[in-house]
N, C-alpha and C. Protein backbone atom coordinates (compact mmCIF):
# COMPACT_ATOMS: atom_id res chain seq x y z
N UNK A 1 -2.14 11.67 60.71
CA UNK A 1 -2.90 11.08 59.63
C UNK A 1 -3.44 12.16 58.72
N UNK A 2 -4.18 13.14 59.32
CA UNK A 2 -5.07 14.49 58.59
C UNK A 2 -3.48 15.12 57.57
N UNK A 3 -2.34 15.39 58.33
CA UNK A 3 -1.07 15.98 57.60
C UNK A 3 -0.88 15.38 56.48
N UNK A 4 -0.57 13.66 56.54
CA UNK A 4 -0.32 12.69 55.40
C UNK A 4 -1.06 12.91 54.64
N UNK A 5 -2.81 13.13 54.67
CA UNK A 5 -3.61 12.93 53.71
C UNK A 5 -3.25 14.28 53.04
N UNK A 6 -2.88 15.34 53.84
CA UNK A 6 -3.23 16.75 52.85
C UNK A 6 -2.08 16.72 51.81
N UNK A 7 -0.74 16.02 52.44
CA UNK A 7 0.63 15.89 51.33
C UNK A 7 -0.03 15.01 50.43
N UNK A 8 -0.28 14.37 50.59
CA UNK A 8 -1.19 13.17 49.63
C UNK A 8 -1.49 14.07 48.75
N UNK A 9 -2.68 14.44 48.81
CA UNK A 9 -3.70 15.42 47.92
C UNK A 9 -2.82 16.31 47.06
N UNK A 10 -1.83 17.03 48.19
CA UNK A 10 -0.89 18.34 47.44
C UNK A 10 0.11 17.65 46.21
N UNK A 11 0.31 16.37 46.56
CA UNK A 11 1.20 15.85 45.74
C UNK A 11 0.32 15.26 44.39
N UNK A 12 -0.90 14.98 44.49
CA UNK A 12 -1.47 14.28 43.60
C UNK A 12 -1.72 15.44 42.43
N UNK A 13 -2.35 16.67 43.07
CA UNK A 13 -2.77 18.03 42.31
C UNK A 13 -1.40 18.40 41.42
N UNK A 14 -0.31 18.59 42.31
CA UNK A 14 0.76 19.30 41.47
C UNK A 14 1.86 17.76 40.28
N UNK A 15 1.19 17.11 40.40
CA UNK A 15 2.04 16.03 39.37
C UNK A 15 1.72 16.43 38.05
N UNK A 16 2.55 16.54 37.34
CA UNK A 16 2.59 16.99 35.89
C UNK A 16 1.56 16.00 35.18
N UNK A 17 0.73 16.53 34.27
CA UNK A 17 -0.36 15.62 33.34
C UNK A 17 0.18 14.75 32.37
N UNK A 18 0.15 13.49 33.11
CA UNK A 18 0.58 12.11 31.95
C UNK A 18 -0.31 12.09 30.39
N UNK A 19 0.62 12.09 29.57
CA UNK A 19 0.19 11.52 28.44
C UNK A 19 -0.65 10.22 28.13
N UNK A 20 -2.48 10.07 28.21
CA UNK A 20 -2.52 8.59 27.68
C UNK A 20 -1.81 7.71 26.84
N UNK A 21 -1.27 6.54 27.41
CA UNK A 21 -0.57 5.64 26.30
C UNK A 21 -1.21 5.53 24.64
N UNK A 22 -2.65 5.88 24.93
CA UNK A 22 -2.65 5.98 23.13
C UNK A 22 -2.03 7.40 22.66
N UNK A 23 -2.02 8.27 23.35
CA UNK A 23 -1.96 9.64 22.81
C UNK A 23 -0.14 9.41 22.15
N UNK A 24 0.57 8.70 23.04
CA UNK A 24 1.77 8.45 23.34
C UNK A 24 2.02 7.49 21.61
N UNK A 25 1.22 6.33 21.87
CA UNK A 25 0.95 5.82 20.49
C UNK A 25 1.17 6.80 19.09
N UNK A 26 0.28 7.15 19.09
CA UNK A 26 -0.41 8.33 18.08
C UNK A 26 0.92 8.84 17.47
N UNK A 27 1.73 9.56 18.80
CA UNK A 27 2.36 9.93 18.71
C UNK A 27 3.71 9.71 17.67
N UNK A 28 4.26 8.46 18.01
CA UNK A 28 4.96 7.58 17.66
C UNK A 28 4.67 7.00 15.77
N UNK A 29 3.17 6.40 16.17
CA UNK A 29 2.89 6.73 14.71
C UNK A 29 2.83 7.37 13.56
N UNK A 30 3.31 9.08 14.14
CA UNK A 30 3.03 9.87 12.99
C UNK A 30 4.55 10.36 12.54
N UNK A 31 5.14 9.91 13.34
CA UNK A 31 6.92 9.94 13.28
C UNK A 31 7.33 8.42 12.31
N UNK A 32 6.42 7.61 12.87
CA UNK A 32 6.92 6.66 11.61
C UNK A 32 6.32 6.62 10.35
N UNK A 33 5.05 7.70 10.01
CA UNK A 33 4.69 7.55 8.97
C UNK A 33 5.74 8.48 8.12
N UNK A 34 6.18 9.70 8.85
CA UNK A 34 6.65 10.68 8.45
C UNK A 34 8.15 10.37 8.04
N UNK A 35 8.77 8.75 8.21
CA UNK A 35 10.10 8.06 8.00
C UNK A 35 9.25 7.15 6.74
N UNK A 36 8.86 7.00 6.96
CA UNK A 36 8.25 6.01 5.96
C UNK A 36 7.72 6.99 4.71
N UNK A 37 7.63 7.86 4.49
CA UNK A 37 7.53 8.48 3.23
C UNK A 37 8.78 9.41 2.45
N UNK A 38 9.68 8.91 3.10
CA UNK A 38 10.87 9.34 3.31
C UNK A 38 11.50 8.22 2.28
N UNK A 39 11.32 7.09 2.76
CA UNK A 39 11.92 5.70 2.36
C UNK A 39 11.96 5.71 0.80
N UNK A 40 10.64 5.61 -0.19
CA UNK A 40 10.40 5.40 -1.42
C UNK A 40 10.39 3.77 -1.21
N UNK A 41 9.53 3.39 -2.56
CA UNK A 41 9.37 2.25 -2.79
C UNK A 41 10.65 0.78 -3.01
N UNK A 42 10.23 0.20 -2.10
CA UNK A 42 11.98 -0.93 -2.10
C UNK A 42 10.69 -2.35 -1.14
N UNK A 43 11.97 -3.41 -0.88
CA UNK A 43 11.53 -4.59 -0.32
C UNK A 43 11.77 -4.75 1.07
N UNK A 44 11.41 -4.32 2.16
CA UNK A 44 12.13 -5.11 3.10
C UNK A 44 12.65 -6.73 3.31
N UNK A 45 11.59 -7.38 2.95
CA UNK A 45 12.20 -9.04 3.00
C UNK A 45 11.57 -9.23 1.57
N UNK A 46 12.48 -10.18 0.90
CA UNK A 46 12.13 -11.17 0.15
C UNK A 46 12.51 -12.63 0.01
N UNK A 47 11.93 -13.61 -0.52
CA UNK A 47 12.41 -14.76 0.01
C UNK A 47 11.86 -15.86 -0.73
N UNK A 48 12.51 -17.13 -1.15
CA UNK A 48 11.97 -17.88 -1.33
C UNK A 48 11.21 -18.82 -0.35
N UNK A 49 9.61 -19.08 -0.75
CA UNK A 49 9.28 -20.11 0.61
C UNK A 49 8.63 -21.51 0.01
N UNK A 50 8.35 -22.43 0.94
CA UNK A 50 7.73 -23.57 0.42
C UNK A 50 6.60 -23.83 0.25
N UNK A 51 5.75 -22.60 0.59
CA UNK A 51 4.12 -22.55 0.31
C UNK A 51 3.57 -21.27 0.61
N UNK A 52 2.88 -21.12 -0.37
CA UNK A 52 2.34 -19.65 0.14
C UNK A 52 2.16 -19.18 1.53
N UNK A 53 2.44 -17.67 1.68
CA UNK A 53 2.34 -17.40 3.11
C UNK A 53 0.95 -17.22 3.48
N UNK A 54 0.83 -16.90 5.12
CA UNK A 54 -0.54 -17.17 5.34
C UNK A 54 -1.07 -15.73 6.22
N UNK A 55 -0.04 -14.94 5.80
CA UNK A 55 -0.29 -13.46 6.32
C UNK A 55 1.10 -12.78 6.27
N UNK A 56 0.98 -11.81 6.84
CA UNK A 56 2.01 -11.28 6.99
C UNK A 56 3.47 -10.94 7.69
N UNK A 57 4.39 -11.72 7.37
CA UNK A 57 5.51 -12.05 8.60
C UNK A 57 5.45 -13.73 8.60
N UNK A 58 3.93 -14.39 8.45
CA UNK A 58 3.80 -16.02 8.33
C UNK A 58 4.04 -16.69 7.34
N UNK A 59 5.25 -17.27 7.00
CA UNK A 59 5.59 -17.74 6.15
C UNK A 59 7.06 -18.82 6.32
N UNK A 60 7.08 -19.80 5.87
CA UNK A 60 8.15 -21.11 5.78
C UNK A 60 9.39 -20.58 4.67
N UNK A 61 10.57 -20.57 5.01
CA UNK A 61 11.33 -19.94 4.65
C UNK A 61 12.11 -21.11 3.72
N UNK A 62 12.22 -21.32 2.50
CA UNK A 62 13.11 -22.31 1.92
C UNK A 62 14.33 -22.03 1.80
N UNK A 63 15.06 -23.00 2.29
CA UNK A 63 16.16 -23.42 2.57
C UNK A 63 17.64 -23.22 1.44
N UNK A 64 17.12 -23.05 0.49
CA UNK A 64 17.64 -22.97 -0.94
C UNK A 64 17.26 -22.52 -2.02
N UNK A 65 18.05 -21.84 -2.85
CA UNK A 65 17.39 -21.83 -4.08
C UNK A 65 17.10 -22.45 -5.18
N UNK A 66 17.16 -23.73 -4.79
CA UNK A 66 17.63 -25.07 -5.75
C UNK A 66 15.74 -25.69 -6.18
N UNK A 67 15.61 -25.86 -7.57
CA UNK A 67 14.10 -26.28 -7.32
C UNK A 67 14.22 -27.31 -8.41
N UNK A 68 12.88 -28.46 -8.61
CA UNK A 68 13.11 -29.45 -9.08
C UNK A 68 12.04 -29.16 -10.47
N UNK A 69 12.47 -29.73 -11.37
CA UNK A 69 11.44 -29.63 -12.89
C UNK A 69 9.58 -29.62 -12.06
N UNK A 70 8.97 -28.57 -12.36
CA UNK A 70 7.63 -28.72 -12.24
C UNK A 70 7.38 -28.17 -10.68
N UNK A 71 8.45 -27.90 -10.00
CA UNK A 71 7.84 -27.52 -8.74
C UNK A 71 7.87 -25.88 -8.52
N UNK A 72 6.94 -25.41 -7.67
CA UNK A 72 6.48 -24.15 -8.35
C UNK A 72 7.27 -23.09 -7.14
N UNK A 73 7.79 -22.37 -7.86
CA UNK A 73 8.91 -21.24 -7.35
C UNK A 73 7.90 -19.75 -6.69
N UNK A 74 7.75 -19.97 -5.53
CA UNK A 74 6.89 -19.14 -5.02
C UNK A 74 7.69 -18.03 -3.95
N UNK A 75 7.78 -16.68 -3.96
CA UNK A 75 8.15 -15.70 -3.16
C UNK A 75 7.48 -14.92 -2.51
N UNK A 76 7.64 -14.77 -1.36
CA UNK A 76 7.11 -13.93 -0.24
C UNK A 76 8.13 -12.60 -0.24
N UNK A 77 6.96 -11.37 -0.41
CA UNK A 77 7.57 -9.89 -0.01
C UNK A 77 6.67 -9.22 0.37
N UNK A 78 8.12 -8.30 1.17
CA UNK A 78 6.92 -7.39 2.08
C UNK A 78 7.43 -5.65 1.10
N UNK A 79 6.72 -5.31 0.89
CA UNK A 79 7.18 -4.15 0.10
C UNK A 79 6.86 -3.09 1.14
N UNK A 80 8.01 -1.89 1.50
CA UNK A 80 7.66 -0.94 2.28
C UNK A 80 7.77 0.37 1.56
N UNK A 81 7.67 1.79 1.91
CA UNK A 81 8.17 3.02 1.19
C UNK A 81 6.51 2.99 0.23
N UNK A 82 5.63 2.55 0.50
CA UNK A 82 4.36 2.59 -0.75
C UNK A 82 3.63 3.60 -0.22
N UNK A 83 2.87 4.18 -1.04
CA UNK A 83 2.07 4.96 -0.48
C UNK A 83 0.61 4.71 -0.60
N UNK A 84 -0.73 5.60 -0.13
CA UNK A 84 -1.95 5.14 0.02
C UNK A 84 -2.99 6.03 -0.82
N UNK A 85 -3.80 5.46 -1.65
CA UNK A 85 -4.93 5.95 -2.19
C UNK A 85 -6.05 6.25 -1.08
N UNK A 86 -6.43 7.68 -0.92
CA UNK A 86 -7.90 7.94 -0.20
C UNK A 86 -9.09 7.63 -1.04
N UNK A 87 -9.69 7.08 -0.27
CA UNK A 87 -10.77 6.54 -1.09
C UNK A 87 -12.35 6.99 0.04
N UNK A 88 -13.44 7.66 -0.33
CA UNK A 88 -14.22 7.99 0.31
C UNK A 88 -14.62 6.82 1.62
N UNK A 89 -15.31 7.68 2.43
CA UNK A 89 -15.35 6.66 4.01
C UNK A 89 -14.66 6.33 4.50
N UNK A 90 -13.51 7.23 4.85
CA UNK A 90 -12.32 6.90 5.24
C UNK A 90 -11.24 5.51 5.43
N UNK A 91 -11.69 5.54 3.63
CA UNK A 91 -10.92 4.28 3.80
C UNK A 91 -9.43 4.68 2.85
N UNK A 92 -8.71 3.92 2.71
CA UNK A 92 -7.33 3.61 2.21
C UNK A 92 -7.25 2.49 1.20
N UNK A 93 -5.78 3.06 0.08
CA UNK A 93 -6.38 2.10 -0.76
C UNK A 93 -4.76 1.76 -1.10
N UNK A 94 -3.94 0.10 -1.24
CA UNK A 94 -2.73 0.00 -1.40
C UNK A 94 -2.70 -1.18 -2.79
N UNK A 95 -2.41 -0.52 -4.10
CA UNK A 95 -2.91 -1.14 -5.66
C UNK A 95 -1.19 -1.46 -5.98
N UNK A 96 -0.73 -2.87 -5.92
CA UNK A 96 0.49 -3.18 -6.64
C UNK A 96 -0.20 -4.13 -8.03
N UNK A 97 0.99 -3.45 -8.91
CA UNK A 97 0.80 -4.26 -10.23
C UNK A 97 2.25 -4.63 -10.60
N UNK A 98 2.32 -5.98 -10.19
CA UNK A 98 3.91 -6.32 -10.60
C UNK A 98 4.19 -7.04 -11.68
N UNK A 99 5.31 -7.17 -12.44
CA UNK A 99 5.70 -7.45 -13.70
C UNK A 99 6.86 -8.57 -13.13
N UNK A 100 6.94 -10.14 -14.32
CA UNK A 100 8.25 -10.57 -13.95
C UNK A 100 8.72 -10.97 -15.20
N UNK A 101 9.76 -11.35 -14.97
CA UNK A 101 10.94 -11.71 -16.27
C UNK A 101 11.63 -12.41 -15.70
N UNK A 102 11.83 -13.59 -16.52
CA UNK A 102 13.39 -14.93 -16.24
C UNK A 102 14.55 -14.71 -17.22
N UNK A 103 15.74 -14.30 -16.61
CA UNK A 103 16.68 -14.91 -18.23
C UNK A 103 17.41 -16.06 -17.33
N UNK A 104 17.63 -16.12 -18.42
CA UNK A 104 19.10 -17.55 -18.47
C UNK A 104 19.99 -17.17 -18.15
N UNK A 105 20.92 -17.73 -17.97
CA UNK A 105 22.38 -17.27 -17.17
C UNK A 105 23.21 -17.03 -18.23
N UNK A 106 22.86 -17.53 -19.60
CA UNK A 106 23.59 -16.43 -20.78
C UNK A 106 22.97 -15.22 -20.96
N UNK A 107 21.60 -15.22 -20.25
CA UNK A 107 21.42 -13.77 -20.32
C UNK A 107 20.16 -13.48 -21.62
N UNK A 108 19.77 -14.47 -22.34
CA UNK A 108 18.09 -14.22 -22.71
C UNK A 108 17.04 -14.61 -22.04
N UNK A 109 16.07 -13.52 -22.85
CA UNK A 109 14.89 -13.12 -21.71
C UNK A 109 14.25 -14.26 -21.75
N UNK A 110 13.50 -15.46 -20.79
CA UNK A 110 12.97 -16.32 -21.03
C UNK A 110 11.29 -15.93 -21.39
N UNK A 111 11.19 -15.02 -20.12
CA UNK A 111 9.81 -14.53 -19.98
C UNK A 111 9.83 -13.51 -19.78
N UNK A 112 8.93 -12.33 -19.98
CA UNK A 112 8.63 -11.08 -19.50
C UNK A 112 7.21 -11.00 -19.80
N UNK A 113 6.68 -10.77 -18.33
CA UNK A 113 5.45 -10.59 -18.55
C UNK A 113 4.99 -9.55 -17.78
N UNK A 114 4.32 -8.51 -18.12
CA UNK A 114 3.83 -7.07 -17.51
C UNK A 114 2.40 -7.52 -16.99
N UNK A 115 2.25 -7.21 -15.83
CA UNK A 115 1.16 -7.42 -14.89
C UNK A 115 0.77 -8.30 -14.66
N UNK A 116 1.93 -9.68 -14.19
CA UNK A 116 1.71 -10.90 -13.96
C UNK A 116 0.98 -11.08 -12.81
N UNK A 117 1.06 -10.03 -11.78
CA UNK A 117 -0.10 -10.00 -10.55
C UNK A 117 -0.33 -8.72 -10.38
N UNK A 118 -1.86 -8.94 -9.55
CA UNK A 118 -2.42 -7.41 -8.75
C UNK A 118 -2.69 -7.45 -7.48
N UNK A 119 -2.17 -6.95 -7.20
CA UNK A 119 -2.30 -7.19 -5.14
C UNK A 119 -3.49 -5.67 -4.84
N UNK A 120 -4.22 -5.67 -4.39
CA UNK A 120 -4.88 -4.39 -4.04
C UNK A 120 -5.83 -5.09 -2.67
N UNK A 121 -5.57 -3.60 -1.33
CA UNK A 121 -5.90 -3.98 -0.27
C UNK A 121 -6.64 -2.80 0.20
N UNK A 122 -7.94 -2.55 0.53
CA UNK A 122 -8.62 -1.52 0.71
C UNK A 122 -9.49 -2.04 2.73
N UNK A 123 -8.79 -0.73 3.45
CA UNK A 123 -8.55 -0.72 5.03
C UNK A 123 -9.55 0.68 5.22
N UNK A 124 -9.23 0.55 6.32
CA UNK A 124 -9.85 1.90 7.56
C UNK A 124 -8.07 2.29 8.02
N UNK A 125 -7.59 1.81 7.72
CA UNK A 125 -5.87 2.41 8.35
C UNK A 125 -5.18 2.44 6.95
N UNK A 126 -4.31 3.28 7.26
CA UNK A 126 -3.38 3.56 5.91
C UNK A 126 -2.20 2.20 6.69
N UNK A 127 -2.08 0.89 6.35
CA UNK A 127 -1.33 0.00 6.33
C UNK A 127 0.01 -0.08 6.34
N UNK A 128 1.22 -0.57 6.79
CA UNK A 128 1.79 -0.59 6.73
C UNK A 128 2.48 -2.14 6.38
N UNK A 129 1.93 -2.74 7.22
CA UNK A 129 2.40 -4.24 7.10
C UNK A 129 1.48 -4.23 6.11
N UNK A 130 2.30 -4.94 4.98
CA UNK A 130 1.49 -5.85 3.94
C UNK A 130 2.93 -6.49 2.81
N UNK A 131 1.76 -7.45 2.90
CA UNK A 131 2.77 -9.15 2.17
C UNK A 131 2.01 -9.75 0.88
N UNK A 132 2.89 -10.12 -0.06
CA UNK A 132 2.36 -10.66 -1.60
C UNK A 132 3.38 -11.70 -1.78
N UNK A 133 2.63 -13.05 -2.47
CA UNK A 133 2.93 -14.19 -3.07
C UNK A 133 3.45 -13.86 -4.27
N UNK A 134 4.26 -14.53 -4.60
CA UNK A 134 4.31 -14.48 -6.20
C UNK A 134 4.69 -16.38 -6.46
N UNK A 135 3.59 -16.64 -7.03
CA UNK A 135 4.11 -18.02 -7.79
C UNK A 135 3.76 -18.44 -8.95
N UNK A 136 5.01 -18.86 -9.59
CA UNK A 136 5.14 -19.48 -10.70
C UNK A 136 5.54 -21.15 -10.59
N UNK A 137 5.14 -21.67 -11.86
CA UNK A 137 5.44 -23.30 -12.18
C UNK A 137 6.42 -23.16 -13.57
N UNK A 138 7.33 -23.53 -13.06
CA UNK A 138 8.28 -23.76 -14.44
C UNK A 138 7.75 -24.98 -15.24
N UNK A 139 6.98 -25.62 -15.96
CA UNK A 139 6.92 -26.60 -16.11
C UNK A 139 7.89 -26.93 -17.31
N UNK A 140 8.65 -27.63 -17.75
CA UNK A 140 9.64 -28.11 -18.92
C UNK A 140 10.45 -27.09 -18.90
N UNK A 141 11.30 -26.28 -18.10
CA UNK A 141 12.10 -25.70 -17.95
C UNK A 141 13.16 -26.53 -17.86
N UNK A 142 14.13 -26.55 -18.65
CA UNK A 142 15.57 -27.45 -18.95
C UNK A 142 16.46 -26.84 -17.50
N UNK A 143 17.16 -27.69 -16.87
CA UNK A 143 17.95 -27.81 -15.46
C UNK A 143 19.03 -26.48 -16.20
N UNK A 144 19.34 -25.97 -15.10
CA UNK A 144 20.07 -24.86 -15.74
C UNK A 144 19.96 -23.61 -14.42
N UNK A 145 20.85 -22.76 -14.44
CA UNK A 145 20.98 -21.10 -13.87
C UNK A 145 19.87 -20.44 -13.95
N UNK A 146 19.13 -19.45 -13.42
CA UNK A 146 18.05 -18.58 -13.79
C UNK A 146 18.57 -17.22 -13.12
N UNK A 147 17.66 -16.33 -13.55
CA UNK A 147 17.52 -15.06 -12.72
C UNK A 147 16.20 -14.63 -12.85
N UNK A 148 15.43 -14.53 -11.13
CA UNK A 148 13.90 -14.42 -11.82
C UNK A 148 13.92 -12.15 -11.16
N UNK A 149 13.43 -12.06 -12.32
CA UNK A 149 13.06 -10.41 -11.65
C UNK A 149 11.99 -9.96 -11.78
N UNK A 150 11.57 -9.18 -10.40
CA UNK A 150 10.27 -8.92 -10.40
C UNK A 150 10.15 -7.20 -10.35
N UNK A 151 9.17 -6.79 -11.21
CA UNK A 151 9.52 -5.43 -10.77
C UNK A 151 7.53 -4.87 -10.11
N UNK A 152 7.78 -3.78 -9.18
CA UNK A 152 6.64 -3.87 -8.18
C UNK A 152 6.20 -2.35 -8.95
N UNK A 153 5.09 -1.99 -9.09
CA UNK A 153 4.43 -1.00 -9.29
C UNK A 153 3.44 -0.39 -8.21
N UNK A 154 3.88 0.47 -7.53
CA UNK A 154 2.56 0.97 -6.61
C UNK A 154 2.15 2.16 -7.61
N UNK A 155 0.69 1.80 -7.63
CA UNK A 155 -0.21 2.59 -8.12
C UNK A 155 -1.02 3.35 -7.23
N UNK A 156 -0.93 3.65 -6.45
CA UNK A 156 -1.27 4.68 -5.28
C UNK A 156 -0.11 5.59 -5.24
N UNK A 157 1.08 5.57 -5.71
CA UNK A 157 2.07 6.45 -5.81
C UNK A 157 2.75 6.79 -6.57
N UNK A 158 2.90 5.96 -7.55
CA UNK A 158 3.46 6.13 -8.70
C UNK A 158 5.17 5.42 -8.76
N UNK A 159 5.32 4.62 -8.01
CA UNK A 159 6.80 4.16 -7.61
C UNK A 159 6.74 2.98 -8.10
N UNK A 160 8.44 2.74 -8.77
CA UNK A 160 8.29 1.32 -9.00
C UNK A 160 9.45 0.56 -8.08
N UNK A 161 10.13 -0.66 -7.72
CA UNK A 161 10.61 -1.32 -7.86
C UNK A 161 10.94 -2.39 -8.07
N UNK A 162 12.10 -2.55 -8.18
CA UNK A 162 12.87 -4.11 -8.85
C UNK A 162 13.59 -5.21 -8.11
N UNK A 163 14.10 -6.11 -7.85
CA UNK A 163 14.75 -7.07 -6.93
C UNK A 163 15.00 -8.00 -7.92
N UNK A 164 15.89 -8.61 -7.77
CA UNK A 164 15.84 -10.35 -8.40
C UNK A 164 16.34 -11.28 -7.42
N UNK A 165 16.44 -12.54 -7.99
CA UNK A 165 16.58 -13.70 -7.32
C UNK A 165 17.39 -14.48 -7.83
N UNK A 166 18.01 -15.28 -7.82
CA UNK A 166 18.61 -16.26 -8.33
C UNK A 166 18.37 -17.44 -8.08
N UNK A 167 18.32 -18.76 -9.46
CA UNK A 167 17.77 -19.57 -8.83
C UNK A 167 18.38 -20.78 -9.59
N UNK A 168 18.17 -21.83 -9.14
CA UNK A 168 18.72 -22.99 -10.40
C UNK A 168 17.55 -24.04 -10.24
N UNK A 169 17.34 -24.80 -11.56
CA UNK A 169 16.56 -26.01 -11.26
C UNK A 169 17.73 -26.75 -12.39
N UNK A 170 17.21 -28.11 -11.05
CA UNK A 170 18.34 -28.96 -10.96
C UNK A 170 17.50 -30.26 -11.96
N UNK A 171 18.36 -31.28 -12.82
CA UNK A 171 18.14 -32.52 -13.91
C UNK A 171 17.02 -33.55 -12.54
N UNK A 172 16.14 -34.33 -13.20
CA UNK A 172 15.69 -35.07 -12.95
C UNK A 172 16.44 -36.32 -12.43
């Protein structure tokens, strides 16, 4: 018994020092921040949905791009590659100013409008997950082809990007 306990002991002393799982964390995190500034500004998902989302990743995915006179064309994105404003008290600061435009499927501009939304999210973590609505109401928009484009401005970095969509609203 006295032998077992002393291998015991000898074995416990000489085991190499585990990493705490946060340290391990940490770890991991600073390898993905360090890919993630790598990236530049782009979309991971975008999407048409049937009602605004209700966080991030939570959201009803529509089925089509097909929409009816007056019903309101709303998109969920997750924009990644952004970067973060320091802002005193260690906080973080993530400022989108996005712009959209419709043409027609002959190709004039229906709308263009510069700073149709402002998304700004101020944390204790430099963020990564983060999600923005965009909705519009066509109202008296004639049935027809569209192309809606949105272009994303991070103002914490100076990056822009662009995506579009395609869409049709269909005759009464």
């Amino acid at each position: 018994m006295r032998l077992a306990l002393i291998l015991g002991t000898l074995v416990f002393l000489y085991q190499p020092a585990l990493s705490a799982p946060i340290d391990v964390l940490t770890k991991a995190e600073e390898k993905a921040y360090e890919a993630w500034g790598k990236l530049g500004l782009t979309e991971r998902t975008y999407t048409f949905v049937t009602e605004p989302s209700k966080g991030y990743g939570i959201y009803q995915e529509k089925q089509s791009s097909i929409f009816k006179p007056g019903e309101k064309v709303i998109t969920y994105v997750e924009p990644i590659g952004f970067g973060w404003k320091e802002l005193p008290h260690d906080m973080y600061e993530l400022n989108f100013v996005s712009d959209v435009k419709i043409k027609a499927a002959n190709g004039d501009v229906l709308l263009d409008q510069k700073g149709f939304a402002k998304n700004v999210l101020q944390s204790h973590n430099a963020n990564m997950e983060f999600s923005m609505d965009f909705t519009l109401t066509l109202t008296g928009a004639p049935a027809g082809q569209y192309t809606l484009s949105y272009t994303i401005h991070d103002m914490s970095s100076d990056q822009t990007s662009t995506f579009d969509q395609d869409f049709t609203i269909v005759a009464e």
